[in-house]
C-alpha atoms as a PDB file:
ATOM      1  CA  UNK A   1      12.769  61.205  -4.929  1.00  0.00           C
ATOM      2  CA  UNK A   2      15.636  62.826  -2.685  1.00  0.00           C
ATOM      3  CA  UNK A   3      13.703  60.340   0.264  1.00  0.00           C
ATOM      4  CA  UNK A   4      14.523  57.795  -1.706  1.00  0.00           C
ATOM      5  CA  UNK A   5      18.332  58.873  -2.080  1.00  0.00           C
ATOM      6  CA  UNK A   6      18.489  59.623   0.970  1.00  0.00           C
ATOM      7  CA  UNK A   7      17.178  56.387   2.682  1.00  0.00           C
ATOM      8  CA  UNK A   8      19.157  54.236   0.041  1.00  0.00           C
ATOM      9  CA  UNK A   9      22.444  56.146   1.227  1.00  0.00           C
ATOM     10  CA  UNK A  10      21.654  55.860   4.957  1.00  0.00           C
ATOM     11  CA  UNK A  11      20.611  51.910   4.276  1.00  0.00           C
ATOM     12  CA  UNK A  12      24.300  51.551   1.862  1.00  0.00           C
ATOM     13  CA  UNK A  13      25.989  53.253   5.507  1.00  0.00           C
ATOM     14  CA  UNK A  14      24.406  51.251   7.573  1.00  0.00           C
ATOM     15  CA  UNK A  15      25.802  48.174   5.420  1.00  0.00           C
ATOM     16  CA  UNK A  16      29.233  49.600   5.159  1.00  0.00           C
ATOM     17  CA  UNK A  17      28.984  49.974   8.948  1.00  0.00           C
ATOM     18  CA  UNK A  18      28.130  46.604   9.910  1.00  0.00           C
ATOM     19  CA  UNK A  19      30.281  45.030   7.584  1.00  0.00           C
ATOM     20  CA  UNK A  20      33.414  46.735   9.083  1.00  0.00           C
ATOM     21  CA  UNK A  21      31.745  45.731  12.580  1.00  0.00           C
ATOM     22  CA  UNK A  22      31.964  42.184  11.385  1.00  0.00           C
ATOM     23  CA  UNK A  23      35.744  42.300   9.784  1.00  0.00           C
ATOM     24  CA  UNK A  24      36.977  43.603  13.234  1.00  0.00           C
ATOM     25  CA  UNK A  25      35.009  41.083  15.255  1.00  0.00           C
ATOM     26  CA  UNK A  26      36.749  38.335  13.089  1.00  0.00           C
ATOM     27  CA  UNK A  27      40.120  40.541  13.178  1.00  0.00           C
ATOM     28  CA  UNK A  28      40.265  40.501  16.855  1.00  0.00           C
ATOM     29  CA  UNK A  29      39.313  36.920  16.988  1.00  0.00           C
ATOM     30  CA  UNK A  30      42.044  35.917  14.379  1.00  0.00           C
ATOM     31  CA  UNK A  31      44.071  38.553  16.658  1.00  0.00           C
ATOM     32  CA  UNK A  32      43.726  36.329  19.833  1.00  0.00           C
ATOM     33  CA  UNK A  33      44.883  33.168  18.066  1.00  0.00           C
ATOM     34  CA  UNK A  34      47.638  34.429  16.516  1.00  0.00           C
ATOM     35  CA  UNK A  35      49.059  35.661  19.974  1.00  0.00           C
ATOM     36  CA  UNK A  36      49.425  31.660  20.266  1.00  0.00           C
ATOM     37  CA  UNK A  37      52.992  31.227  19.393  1.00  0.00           C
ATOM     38  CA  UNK A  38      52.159  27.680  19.274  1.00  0.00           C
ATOM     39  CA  UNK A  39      49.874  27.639  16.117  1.00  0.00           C
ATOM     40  CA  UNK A  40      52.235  28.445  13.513  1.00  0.00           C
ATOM     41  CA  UNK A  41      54.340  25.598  15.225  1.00  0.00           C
ATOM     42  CA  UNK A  42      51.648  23.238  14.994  1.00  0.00           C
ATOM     43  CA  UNK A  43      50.422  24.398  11.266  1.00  0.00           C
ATOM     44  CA  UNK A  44      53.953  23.645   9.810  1.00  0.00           C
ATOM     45  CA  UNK A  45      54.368  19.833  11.604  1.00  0.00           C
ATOM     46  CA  UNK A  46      51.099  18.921  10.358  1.00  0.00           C
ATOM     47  CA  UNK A  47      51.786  20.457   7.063  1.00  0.00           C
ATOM     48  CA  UNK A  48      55.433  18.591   7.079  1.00  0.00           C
ATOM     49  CA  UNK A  49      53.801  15.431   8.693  1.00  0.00           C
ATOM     50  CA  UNK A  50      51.152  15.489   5.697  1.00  0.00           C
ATOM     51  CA  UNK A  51      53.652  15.995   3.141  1.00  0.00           C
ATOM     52  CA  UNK A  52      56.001  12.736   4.391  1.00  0.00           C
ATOM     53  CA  UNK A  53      52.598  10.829   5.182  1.00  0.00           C
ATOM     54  CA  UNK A  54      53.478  10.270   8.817  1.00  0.00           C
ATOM     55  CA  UNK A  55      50.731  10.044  11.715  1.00  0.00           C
ATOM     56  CA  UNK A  56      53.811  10.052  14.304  1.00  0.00           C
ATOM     57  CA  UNK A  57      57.508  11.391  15.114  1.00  0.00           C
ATOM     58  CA  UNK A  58      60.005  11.602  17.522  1.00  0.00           C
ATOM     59  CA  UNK A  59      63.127  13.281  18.084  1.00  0.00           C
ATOM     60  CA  UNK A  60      66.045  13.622  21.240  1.00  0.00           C
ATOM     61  CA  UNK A  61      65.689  17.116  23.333  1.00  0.00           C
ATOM     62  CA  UNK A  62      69.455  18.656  22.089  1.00  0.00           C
ATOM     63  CA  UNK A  63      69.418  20.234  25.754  1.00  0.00           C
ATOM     64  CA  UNK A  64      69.311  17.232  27.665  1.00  0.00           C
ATOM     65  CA  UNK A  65      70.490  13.339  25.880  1.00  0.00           C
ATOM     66  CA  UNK A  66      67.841  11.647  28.632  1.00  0.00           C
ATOM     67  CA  UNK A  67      65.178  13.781  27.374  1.00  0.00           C
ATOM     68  CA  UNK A  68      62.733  13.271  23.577  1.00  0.00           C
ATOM     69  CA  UNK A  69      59.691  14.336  22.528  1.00  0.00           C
ATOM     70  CA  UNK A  70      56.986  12.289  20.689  1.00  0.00           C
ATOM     71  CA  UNK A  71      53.764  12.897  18.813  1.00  0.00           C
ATOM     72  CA  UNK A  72      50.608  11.244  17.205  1.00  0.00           C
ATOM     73  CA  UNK A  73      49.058  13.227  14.941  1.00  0.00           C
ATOM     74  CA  UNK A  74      45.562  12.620  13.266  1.00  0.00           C
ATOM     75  CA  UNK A  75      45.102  15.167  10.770  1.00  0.00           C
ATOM     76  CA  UNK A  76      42.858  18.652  12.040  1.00  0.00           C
ATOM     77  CA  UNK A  77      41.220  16.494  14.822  1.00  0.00           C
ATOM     78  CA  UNK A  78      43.996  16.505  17.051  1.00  0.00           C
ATOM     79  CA  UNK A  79      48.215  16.403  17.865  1.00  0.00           C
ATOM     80  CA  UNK A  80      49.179  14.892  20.976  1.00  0.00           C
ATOM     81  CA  UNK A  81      52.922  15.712  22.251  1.00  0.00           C
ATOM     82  CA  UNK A  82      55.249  13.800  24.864  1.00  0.00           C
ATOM     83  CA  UNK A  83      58.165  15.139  26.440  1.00  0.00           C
ATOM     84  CA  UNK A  84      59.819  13.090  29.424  1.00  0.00           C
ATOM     85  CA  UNK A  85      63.243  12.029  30.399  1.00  0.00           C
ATOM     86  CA  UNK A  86      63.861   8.339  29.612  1.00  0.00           C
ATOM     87  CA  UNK A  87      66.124   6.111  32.101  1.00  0.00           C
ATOM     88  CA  UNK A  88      67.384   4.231  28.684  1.00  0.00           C
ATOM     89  CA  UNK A  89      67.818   6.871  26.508  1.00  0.00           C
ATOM     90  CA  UNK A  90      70.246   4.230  24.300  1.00  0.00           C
ATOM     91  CA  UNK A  91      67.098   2.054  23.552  1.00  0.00           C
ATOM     92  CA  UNK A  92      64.786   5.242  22.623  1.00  0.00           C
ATOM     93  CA  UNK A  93      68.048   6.495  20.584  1.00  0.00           C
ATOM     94  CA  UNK A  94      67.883   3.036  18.932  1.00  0.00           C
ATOM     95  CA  UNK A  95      64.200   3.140  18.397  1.00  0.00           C
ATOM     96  CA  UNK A  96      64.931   6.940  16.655  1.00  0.00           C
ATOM     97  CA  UNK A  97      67.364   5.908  14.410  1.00  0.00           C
ATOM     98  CA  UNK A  98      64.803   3.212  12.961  1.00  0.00           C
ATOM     99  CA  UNK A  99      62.222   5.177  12.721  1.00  0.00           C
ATOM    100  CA  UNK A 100      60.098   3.590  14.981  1.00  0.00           C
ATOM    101  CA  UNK A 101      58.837   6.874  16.598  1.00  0.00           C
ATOM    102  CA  UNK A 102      54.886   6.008  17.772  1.00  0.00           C
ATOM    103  CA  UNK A 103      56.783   2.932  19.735  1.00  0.00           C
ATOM    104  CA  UNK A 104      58.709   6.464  21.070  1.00  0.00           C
ATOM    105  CA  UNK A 105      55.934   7.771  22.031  1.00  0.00           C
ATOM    106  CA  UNK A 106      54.248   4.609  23.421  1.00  0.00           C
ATOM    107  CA  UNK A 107      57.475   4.403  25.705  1.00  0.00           C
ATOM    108  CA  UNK A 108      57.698   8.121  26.686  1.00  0.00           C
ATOM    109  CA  UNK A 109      53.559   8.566  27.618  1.00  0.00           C
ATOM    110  CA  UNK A 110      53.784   4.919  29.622  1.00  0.00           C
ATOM    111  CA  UNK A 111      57.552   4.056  31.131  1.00  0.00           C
ATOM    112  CA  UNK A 112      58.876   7.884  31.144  1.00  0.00           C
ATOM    113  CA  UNK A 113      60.018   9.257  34.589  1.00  0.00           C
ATOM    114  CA  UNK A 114      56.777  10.808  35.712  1.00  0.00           C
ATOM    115  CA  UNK A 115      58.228  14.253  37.547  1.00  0.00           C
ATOM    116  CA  UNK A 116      59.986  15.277  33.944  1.00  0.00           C
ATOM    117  CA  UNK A 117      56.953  14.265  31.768  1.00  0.00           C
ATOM    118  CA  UNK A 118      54.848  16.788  29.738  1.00  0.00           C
ATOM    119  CA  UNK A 119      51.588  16.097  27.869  1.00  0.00           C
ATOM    120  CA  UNK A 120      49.775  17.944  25.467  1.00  0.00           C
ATOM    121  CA  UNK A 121      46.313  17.651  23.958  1.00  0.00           C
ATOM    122  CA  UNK A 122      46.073  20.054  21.143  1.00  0.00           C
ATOM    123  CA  UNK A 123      42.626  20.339  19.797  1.00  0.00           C
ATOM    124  CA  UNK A 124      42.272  20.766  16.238  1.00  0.00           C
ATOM    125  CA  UNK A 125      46.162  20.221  15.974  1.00  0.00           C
ATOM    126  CA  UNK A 126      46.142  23.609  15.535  1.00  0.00           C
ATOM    127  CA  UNK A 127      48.201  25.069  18.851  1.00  0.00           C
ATOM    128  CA  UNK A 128      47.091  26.069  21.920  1.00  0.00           C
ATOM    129  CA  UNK A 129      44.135  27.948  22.326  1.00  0.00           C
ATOM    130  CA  UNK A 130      43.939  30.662  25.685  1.00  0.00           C
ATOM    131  CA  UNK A 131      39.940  30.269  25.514  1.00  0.00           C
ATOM    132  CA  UNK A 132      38.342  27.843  22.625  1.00  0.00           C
ATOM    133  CA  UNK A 133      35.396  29.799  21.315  1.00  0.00           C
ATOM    134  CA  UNK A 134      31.983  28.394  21.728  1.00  0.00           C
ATOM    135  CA  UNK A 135      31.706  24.819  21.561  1.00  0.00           C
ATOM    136  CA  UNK A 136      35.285  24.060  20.449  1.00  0.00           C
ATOM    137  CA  UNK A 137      37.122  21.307  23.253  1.00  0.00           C
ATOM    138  CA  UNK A 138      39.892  22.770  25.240  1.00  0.00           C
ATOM    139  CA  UNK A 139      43.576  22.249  25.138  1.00  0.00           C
ATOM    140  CA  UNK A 140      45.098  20.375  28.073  1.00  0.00           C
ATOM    141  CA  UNK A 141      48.946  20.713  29.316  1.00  0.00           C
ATOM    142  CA  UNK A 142      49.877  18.144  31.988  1.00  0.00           C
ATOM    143  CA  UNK A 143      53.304  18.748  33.704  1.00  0.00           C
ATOM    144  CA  UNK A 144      53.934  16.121  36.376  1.00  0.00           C
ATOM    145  CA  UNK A 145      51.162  15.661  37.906  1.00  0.00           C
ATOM    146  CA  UNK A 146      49.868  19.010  37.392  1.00  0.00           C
ATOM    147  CA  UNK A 147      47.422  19.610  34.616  1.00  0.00           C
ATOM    148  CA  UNK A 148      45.394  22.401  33.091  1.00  0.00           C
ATOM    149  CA  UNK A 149      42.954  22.563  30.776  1.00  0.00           C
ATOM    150  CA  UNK A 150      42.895  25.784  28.835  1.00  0.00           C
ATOM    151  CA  UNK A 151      39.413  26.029  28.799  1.00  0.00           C
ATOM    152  CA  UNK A 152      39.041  30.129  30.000  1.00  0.00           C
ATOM    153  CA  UNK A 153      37.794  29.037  33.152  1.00  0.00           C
ATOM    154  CA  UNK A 154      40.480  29.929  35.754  1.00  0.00           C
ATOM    155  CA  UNK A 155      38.441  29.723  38.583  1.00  0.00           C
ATOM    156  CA  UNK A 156      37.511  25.889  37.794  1.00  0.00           C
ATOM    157  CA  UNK A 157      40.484  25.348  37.462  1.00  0.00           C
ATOM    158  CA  UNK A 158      41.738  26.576  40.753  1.00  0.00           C
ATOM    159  CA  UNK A 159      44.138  29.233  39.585  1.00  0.00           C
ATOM    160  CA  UNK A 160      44.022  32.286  41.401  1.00  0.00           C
ATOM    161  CA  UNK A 161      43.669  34.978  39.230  1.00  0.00           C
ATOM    162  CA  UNK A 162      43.219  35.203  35.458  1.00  0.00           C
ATOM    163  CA  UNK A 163      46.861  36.544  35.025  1.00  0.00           C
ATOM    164  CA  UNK A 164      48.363  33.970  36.585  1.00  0.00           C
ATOM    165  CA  UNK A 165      46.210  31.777  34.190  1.00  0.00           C
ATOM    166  CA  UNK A 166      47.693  33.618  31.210  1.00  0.00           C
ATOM    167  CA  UNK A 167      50.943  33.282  32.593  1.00  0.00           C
ATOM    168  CA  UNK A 168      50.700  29.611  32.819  1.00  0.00           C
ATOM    169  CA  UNK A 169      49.173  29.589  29.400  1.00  0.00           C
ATOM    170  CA  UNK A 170      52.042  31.253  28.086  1.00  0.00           C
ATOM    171  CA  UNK A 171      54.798  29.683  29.597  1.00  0.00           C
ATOM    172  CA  UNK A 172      53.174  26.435  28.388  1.00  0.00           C
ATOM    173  CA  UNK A 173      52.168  28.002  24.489  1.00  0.00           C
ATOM    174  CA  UNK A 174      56.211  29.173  24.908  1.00  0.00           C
ATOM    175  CA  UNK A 175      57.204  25.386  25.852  1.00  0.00           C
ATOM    176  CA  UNK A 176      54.956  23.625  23.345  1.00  0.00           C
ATOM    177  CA  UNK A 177      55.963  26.311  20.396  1.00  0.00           C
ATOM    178  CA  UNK A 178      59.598  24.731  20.944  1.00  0.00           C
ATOM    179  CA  UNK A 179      58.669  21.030  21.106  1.00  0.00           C
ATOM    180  CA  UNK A 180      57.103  21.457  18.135  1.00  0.00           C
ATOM    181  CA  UNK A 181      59.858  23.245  15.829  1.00  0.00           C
ATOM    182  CA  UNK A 182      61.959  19.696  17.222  1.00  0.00           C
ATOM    183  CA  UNK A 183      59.599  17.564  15.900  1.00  0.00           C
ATOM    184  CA  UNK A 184      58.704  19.561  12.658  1.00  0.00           C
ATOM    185  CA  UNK A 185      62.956  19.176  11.884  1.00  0.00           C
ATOM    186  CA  UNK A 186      62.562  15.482  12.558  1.00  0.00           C
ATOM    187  CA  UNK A 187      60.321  15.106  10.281  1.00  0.00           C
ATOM    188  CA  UNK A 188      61.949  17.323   7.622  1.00  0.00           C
ATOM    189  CA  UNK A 189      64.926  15.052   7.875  1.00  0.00           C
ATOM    190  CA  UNK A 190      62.601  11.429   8.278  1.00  0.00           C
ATOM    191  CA  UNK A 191      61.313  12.558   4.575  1.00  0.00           C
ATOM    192  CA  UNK A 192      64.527  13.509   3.194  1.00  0.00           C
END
């Protein structure tokens, strides 16, 4: 009888243990993607872009009147973001103030001036992911006519070192995180 105690305690341990093995696997995982400062960014315009029932916006870049930012967005499959300098910003300013904001994007991803344009593909319109787990499809940041794909594979990719990799991850997480709050206030406003 005390055997059977005694093995029934060890197997309820053993339970207990693996259990908290699994909680910390998924805490460090949720961990890692909350170091994206992009996510929250991206959960909040999709959650303000469902709640106006738009599948696009636009707004002007307050630091610079030649510069906007545009996005499509097709609920958790996928947000993609344009940011470019425009050599008529009156016509895209035009365009804004009817609402017309996937034509914005149209113009900014086809007739934008190429050196100033960025273009994200967010994955699961979900933010930028360092390194997608398994068989998820990576995030891509194109700036001029530079382009990474955040797919954890810096030496594919040609970078030289997995820091600088993170570095250009971040600086591009930090970049799209701010695009993003625009476009979420756009919206806000667009559904007031």
């Amino acid at each position: 009888m005390f055997n059977a105690q005694f093995s029934s305690g060890r197997a309820a341990l053993w339970f207990a243990t693996a259990a908290f093995g699994v909680l910390g696997l998924l805490s460090t995982g949720m961990a890692a993607r909350e170091d994206s400062k992009s996510s929250l960014a991206a959960k909040e315009l999709g959650e303000t872009l469902d709640r106006v029932k738009l599948d696009a916006i636009a707004a002007p870049d307050p630091s610079d009147p030649t510069s906007f930012v545009a996005a499509l967005y097709f609920p958790g499959a996928q947000l993609l973001v344009v940011s470019a300098k425009y050599s008529a910003p009156v016509l895209l300013t035009a365009k804004l103030g009817k609402k017309e904001y996937r034509d914005i994007y149209i113009d900014l991803s086809s007739a934008s001036i190429p050196a100033s344009k960025v273009f994200i593909m967010d994955q699961g319109a979900n933010g930028l992911v360092k390194d997608p787990a398994g068989d998820q499809p990576a995030d891509s940041w194109e700036q001029g006519t530079k382009s990474t794909s955040f797919d954890g594979d810096w030496k594919k990719a040609k970078i030289s070192s997995e820091a600088e990799y993170g570095k250009i991850f971040a600086d591009a997480d930090d970049r799209y995180a701010k695009l993003l709050v625009l476009l979420t206030a756009e919206a806000k406003k667009s559904g007031s």
